[in-house]
N, C-alpha and C. Protein backbone atom coordinates (compact mmCIF):
# COMPACT_ATOMS: atom_id res chain seq x y z
N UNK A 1 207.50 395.58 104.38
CA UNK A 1 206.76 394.53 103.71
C UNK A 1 206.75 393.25 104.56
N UNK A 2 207.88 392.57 105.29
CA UNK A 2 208.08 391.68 105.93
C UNK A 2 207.16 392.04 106.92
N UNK A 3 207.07 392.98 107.98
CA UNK A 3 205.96 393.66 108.82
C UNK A 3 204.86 393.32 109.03
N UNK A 4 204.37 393.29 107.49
CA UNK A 4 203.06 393.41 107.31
C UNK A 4 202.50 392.37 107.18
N UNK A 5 203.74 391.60 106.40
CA UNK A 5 203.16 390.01 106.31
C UNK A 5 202.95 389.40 107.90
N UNK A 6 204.01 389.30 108.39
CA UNK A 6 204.56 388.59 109.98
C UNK A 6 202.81 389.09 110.79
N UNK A 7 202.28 390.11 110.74
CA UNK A 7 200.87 390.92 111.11
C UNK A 7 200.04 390.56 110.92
N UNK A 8 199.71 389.71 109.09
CA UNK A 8 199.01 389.94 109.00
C UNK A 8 198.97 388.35 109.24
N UNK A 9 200.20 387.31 109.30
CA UNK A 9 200.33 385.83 109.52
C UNK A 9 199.71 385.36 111.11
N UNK A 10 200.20 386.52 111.95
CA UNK A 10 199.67 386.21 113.45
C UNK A 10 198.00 386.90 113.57
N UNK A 11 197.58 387.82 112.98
CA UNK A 11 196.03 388.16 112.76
C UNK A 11 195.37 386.34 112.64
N UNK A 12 195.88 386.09 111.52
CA UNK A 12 195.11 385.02 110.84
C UNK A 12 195.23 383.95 112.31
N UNK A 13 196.73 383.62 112.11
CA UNK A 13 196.86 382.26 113.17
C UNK A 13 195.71 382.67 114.70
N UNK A 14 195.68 383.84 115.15
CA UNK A 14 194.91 384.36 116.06
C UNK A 14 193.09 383.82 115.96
N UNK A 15 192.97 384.18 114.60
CA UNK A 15 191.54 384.29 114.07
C UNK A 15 191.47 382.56 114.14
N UNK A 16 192.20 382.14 113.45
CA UNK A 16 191.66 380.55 113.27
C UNK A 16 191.56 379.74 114.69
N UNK A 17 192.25 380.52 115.26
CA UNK A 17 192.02 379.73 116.90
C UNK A 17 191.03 380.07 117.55
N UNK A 18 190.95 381.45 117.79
CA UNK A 18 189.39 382.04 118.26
C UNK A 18 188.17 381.32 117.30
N UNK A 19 188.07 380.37 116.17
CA UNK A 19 187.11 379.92 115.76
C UNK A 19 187.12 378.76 116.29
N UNK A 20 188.48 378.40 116.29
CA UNK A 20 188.22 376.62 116.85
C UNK A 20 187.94 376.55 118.33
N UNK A 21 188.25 377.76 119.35
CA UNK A 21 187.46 377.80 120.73
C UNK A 21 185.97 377.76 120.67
N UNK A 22 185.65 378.92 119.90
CA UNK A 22 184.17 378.96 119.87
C UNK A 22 183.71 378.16 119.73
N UNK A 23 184.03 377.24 118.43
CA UNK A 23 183.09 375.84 117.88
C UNK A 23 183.34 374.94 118.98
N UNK A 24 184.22 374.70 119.43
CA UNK A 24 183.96 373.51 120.57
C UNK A 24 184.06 373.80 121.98
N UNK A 25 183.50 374.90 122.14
CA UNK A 25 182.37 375.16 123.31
C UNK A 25 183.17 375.48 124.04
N UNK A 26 184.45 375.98 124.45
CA UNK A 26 185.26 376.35 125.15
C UNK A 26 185.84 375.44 126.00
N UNK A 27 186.13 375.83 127.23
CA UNK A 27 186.06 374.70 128.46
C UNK A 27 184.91 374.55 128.94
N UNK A 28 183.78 375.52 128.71
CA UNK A 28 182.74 374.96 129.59
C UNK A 28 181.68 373.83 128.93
N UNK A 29 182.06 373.24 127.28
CA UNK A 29 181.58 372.99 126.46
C UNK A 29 181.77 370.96 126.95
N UNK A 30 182.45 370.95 127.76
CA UNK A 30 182.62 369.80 128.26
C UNK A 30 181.12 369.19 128.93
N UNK A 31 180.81 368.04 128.42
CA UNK A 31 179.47 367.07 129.10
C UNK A 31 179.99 365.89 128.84
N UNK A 32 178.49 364.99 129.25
CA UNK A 32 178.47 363.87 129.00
C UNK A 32 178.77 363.37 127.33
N UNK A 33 177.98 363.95 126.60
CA UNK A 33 178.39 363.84 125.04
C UNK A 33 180.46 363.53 124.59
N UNK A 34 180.54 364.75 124.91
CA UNK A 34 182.00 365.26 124.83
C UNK A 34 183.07 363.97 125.50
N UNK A 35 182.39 363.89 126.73
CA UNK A 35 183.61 362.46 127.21
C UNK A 35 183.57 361.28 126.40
N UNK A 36 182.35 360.90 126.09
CA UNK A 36 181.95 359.86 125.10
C UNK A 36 182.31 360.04 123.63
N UNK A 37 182.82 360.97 123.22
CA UNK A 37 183.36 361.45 122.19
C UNK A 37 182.39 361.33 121.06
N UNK A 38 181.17 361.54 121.26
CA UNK A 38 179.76 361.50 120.10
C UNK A 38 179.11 362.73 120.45
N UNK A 39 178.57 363.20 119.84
CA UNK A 39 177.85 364.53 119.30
C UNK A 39 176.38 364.38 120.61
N UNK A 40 176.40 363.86 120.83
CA UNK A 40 175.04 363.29 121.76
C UNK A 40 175.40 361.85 122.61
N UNK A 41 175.14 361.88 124.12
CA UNK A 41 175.54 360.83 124.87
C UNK A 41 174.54 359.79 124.77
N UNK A 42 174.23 358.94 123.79
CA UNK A 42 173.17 357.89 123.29
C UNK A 42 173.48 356.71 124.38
N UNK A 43 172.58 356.17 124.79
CA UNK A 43 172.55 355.02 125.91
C UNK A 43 172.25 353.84 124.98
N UNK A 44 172.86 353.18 124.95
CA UNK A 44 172.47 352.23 124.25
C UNK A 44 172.01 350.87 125.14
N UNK A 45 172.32 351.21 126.38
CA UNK A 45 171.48 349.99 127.39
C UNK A 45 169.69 350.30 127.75
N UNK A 46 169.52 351.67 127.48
CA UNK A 46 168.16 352.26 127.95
C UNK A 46 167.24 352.12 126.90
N UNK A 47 168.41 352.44 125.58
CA UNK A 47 167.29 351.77 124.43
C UNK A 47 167.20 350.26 123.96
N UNK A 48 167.80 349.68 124.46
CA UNK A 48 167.76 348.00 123.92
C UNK A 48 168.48 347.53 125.04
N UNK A 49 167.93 348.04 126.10
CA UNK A 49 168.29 346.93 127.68
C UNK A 49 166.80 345.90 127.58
N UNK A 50 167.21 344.81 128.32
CA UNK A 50 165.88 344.29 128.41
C UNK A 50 165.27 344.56 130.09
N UNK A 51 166.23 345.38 130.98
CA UNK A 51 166.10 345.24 132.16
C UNK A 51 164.73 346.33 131.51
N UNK A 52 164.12 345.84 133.52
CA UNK A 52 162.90 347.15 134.05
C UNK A 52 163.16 348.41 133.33
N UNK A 53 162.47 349.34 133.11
CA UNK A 53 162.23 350.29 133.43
C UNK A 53 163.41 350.70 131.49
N UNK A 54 164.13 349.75 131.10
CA UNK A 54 164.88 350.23 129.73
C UNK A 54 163.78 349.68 128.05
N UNK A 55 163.87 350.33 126.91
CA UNK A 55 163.17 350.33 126.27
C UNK A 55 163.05 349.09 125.41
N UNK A 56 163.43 348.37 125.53
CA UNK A 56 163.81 346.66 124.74
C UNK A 56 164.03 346.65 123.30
N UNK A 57 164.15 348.12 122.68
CA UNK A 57 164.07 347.74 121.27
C UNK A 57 164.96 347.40 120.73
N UNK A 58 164.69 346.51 119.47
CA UNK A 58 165.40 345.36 118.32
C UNK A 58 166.16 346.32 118.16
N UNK A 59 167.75 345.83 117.88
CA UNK A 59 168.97 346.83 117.34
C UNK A 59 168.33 347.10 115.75
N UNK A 60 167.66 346.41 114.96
CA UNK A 60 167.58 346.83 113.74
C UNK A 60 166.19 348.15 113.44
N UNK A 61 165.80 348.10 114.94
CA UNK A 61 164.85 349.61 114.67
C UNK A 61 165.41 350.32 114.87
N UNK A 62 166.78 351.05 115.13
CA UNK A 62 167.56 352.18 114.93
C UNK A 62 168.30 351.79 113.42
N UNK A 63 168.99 350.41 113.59
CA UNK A 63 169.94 350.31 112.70
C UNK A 63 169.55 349.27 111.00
N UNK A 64 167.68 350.13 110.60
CA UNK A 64 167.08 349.75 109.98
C UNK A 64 167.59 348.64 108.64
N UNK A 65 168.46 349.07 108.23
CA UNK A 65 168.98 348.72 106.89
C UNK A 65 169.92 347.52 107.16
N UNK A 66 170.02 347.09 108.12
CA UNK A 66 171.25 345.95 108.33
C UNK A 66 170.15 344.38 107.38
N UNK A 67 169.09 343.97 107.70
CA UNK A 67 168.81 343.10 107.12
C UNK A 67 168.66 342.92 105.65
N UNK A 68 168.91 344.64 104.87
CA UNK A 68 168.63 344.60 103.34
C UNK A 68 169.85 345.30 102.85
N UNK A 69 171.21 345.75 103.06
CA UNK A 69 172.09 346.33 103.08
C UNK A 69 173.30 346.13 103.37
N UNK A 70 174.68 346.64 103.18
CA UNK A 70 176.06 346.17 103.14
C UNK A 70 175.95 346.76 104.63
N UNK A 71 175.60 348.07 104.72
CA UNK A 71 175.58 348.63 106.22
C UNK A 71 174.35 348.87 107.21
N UNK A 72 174.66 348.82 107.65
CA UNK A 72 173.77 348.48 108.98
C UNK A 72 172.63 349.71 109.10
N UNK A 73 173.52 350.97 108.56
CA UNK A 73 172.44 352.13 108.89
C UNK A 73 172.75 352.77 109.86
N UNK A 74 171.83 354.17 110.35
CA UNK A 74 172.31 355.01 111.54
C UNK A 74 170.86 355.63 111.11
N UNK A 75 170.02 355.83 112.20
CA UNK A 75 168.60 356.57 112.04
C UNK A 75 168.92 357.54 111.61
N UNK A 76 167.88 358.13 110.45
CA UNK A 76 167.62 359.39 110.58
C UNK A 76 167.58 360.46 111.85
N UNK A 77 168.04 361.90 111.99
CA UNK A 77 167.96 362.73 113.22
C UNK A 77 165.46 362.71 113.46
N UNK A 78 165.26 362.44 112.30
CA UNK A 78 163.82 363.01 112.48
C UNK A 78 163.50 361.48 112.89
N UNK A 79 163.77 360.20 113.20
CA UNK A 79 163.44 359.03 113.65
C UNK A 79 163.73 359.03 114.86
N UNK A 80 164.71 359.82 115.49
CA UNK A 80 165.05 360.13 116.42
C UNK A 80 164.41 361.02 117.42
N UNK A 81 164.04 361.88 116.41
CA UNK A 81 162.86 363.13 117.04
C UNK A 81 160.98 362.57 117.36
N UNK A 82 161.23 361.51 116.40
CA UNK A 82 159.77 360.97 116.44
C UNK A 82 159.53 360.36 117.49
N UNK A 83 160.33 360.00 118.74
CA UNK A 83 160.19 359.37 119.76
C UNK A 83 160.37 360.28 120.87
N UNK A 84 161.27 361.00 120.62
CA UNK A 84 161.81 362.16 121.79
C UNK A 84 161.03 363.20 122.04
N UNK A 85 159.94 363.21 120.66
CA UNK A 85 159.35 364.52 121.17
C UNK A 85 157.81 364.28 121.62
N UNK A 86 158.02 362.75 122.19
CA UNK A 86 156.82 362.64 122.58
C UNK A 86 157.64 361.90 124.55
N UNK A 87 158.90 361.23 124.55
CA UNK A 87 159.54 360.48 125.29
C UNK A 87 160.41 361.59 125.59
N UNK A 88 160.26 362.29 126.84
CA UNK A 88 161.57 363.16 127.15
C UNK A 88 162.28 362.87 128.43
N UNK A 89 163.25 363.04 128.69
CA UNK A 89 164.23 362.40 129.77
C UNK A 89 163.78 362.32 131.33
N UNK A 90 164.08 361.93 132.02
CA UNK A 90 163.68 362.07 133.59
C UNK A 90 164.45 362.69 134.56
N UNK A 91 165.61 362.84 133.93
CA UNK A 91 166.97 363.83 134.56
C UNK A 91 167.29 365.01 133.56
N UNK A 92 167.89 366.21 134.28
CA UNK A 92 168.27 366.83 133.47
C UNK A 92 169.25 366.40 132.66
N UNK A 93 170.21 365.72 132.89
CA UNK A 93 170.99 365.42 132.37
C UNK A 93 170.47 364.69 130.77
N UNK A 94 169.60 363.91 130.78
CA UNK A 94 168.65 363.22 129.90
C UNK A 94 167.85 364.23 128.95
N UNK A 95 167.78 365.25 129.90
CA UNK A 95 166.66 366.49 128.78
C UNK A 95 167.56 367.27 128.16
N UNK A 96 168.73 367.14 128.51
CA UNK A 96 169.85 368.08 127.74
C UNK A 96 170.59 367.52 126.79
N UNK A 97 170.29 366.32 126.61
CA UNK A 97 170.55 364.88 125.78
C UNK A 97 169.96 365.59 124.21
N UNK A 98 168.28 364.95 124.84
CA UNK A 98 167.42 365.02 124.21
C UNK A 98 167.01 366.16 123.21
N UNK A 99 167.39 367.35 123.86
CA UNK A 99 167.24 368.42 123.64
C UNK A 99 168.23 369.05 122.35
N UNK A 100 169.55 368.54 122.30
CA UNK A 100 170.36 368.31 121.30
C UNK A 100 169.63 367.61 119.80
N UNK A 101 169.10 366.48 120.09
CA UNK A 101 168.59 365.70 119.21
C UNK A 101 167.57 367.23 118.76
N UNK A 102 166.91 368.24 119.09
CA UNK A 102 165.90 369.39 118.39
C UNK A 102 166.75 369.99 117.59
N UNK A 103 167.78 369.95 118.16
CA UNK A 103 168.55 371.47 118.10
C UNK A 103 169.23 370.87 116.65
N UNK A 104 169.59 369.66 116.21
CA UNK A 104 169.84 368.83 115.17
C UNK A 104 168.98 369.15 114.01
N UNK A 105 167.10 368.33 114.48
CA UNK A 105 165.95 368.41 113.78
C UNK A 105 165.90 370.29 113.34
N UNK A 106 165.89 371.33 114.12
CA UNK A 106 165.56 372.35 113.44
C UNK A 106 166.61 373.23 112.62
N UNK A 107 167.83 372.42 112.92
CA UNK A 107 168.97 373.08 111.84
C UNK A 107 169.22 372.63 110.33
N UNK A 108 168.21 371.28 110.94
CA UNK A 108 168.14 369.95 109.20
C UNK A 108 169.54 369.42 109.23
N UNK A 109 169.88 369.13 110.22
CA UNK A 109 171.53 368.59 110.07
C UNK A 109 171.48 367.20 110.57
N UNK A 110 171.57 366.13 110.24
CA UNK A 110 172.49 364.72 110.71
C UNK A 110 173.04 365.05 112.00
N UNK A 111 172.76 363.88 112.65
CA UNK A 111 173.55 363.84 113.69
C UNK A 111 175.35 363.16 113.46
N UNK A 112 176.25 364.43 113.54
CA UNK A 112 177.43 363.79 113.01
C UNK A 112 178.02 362.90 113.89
N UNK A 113 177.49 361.25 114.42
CA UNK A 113 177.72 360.41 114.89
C UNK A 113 179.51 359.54 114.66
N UNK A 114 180.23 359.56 115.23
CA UNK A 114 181.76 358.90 114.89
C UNK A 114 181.72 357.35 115.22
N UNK A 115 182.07 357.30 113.68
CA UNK A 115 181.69 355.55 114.12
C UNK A 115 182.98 354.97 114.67
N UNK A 116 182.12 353.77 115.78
CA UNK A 116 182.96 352.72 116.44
C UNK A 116 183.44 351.87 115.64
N UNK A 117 182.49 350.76 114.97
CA UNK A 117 182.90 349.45 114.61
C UNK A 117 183.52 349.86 113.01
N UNK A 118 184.23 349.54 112.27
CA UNK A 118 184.89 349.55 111.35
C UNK A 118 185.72 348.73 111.00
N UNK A 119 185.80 347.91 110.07
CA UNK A 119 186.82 347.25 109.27
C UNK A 119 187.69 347.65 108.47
N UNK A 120 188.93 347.03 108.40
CA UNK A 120 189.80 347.58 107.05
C UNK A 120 188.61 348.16 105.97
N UNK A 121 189.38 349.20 105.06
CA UNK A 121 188.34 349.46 103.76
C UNK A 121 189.47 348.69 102.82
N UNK A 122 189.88 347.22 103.15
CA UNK A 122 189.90 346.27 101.59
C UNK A 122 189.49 345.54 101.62
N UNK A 123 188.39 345.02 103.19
CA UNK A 123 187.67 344.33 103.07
C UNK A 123 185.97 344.50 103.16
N UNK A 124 185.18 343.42 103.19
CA UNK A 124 183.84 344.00 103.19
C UNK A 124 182.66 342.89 103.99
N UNK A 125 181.77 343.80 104.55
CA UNK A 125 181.18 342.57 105.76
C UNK A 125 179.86 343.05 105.43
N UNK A 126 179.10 342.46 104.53
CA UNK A 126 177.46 342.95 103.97
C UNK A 126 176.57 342.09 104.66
N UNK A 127 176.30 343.04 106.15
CA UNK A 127 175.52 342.71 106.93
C UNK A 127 174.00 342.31 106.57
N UNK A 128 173.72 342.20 105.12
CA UNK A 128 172.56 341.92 105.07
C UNK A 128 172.48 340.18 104.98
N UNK A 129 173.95 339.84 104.71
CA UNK A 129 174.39 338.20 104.66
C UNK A 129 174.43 337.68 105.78
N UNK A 130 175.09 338.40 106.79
CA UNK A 130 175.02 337.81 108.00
C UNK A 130 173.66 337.55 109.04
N UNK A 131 172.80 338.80 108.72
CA UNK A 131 171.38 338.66 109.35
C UNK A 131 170.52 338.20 109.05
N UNK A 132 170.69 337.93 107.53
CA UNK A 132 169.76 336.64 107.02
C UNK A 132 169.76 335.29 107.16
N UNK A 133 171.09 334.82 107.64
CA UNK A 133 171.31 333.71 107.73
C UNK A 133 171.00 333.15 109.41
N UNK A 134 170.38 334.67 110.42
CA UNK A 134 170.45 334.08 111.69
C UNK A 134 171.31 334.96 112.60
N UNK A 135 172.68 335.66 112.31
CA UNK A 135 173.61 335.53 113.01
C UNK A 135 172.73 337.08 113.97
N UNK A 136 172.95 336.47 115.34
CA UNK A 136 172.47 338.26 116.15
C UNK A 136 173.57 339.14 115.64
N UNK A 137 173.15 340.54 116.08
CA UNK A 137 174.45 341.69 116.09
C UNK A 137 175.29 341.30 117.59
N UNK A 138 174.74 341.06 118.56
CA UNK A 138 175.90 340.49 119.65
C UNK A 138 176.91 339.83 119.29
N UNK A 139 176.94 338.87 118.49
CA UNK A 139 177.86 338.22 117.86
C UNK A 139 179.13 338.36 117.93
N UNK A 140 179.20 339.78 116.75
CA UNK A 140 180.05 340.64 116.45
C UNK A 140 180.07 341.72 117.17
N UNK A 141 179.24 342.38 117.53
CA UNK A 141 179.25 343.71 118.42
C UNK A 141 179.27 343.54 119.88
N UNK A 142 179.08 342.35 120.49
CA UNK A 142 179.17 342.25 122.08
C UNK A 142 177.76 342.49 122.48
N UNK A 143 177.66 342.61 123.33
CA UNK A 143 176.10 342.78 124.39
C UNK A 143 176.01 344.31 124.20
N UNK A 144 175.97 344.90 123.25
CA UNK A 144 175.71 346.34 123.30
C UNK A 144 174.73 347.03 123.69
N UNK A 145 173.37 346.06 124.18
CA UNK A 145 172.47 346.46 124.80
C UNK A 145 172.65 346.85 126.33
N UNK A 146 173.55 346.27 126.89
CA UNK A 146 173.82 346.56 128.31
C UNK A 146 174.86 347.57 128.39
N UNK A 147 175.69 348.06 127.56
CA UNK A 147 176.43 349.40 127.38
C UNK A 147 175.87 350.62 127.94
N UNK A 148 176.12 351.58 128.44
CA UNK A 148 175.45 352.82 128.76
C UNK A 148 175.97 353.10 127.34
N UNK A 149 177.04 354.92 127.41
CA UNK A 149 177.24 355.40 125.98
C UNK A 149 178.35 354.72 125.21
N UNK A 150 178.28 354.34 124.37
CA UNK A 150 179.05 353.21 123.40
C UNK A 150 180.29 354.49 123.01
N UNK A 151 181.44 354.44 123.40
CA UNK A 151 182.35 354.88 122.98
C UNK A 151 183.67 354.39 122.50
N UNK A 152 183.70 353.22 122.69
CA UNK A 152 184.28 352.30 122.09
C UNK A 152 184.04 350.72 121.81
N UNK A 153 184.61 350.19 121.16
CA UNK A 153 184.37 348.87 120.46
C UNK A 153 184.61 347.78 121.78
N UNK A 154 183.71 346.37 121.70
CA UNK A 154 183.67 345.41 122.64
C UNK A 154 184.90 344.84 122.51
N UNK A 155 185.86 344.79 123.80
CA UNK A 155 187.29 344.38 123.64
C UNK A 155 187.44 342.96 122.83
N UNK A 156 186.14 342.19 123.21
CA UNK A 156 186.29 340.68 122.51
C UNK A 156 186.12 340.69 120.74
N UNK A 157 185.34 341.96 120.55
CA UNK A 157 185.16 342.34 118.58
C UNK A 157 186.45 341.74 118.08
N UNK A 158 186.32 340.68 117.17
CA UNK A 158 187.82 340.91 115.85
C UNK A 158 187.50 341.05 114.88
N UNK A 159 186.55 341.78 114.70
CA UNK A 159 186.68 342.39 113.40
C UNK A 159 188.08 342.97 112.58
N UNK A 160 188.22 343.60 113.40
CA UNK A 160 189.68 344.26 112.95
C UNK A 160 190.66 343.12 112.85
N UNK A 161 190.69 341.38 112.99
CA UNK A 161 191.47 340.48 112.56
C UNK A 161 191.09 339.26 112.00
N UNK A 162 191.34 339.09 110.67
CA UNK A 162 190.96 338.32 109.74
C UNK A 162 190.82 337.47 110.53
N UNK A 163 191.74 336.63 111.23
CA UNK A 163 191.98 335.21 111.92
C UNK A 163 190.75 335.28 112.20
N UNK A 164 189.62 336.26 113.39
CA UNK A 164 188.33 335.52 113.70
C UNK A 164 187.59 335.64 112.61
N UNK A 165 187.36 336.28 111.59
CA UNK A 165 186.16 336.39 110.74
C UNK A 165 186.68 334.76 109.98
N UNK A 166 188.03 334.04 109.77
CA UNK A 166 187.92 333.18 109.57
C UNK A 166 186.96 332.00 110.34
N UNK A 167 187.69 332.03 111.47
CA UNK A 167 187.35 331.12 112.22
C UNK A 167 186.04 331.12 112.14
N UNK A 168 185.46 332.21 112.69
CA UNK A 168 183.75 331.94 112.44
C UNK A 168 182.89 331.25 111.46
N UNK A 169 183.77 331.70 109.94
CA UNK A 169 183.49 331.41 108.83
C UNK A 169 183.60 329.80 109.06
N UNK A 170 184.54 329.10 109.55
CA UNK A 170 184.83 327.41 109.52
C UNK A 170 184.03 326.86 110.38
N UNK A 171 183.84 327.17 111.44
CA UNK A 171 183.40 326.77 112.39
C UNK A 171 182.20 327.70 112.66
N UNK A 172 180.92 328.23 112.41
CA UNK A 172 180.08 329.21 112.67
C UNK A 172 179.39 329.02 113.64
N UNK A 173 179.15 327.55 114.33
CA UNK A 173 178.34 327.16 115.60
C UNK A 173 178.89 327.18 116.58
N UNK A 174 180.22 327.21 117.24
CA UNK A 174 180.98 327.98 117.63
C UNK A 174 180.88 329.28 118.15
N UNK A 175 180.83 330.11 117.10
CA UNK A 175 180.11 331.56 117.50
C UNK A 175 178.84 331.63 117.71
N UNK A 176 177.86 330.79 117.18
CA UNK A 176 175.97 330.93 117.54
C UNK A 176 175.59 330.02 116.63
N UNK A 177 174.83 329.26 117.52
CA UNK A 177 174.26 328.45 117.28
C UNK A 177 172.96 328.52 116.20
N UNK A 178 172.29 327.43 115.48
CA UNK A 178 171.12 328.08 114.68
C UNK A 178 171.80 328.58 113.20
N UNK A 179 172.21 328.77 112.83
CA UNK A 179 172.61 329.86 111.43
C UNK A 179 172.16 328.65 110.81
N UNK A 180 171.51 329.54 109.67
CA UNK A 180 170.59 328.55 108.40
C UNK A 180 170.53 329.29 107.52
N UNK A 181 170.46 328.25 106.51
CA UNK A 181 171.03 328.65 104.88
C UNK A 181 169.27 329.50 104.46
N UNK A 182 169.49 329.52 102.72
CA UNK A 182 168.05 330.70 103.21
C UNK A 182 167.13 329.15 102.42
N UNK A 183 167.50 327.75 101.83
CA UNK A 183 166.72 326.74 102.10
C UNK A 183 166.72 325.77 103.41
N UNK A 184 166.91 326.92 104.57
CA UNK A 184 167.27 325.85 106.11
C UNK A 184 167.58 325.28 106.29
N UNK A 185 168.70 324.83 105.88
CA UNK A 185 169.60 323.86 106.12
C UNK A 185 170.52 324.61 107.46
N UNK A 186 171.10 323.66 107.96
CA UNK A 186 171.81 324.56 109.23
C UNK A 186 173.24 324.90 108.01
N UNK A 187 173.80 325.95 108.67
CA UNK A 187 175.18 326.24 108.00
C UNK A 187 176.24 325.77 109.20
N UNK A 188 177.14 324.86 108.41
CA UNK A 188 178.46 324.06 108.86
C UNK A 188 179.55 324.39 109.26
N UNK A 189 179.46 325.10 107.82
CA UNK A 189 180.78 326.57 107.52
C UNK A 189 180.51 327.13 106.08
N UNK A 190 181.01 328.62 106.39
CA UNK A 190 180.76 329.33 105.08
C UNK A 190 182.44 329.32 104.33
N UNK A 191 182.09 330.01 103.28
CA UNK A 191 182.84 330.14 102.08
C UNK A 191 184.16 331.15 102.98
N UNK A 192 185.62 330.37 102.77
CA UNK A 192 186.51 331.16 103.35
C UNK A 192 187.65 331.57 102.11
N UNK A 193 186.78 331.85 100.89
CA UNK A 193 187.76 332.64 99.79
C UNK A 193 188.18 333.57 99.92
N UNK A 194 189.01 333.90 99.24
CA UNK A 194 189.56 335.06 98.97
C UNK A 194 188.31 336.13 98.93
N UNK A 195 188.10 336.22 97.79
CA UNK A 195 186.43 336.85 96.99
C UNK A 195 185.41 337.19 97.63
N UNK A 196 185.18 336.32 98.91
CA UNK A 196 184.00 336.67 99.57
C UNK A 196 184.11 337.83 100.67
N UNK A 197 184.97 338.14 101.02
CA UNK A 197 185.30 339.34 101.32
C UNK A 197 186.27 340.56 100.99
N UNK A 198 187.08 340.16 100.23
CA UNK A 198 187.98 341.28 99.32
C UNK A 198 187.46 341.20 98.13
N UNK A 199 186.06 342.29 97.83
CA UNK A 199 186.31 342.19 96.37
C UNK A 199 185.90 343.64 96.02
């Protein structure tokens, strides 16, 4: 009886490993994606560089919902496809990119994207407050337009420490200039309660 169990314990432990090779592509499953640790190696300087030859677009045409929303958003995979399948890469490396983004669209699956920027979850940052009032996403996110693949957060971000979301809050011209109330008034400093972000 012991036998059979111990048999049938190393079958299994065997089986669950031979699945987790397969799914992540073995060793040869290694690319550009994979080092960047995202499902797809997204350039984020090619799509919102302003240099030659990169695509200049507004961070809020991928990341639609930031001006009406707590979160910022993440395109749809078919918003994604609506450009690609007319815009395809110039390197292979680029068409094998791209080509992922189909392989997404004809399975009907999300692109399971791992997010960078994140805050504690006891607090809350409803980006539709901050972009109304003026503030760019550079701000807070760094020059993310000049990034190739975004795999980690801009070392200068504090999000992750109250102290700057204060400071900004007291002093907001400081961080960028321009911020206006939604009757235009310039803003001085915002509200540094408790409430306005823990609630």
């Amino acid at each position: 009886m012991k036998t059979n169990w111990l048999i049938g314990g190393l079958a299994g432990v065997l089986m669950l490993a031979g699945v987790a090779f397969v799914q992540g592509g073995g060793a040869e499953g290694e690319d550009a994606a994979a080092a960047s640790g995202q499902p797809i190696a997204f350039p984020h300087d090619q799509h919102a560089g302003s240099e030659p030859g990169q695509n200049q677009m507004d961070c809020q045409f991928c990341h639609f919902s930031a001006e009406r929303s707590v979160d910022a958003g993440i395109p749809p995979v078919s918003m994604c496809w609506g450009c690609h399948q007319v815009v395809q890469g110039t390197t292979p490396e680029q068409q094998a990119e791209i080509s992922k983004i189909q392989d997404y669209v004809d399975h009907g699956e999300p692109i399971p994207w791992n997010r960078i920027y994140k805050i504690s979850d006891h607090a809350h940052f409803p980006h539709m407050r901050h972009v109304t009032v003026g503030l760019e996403c550079q701000t807070c996110h760094g020059e993310v337009q000049t990034y190739g693949v975004l795999n980690e957060r801009d070392p200068a971000w504090g999000g992750d420490n109250m102290g700057w979301c204060i400071d900004c809050h007291r002093n907001p011209a400081e961080y960028q200039e321009g911020l206006v109330a939604t009757d235009g008034s310039p803003i001085e400093e915002a509200s540094i309660d408790c409430a306005v972000c823990h609630y």
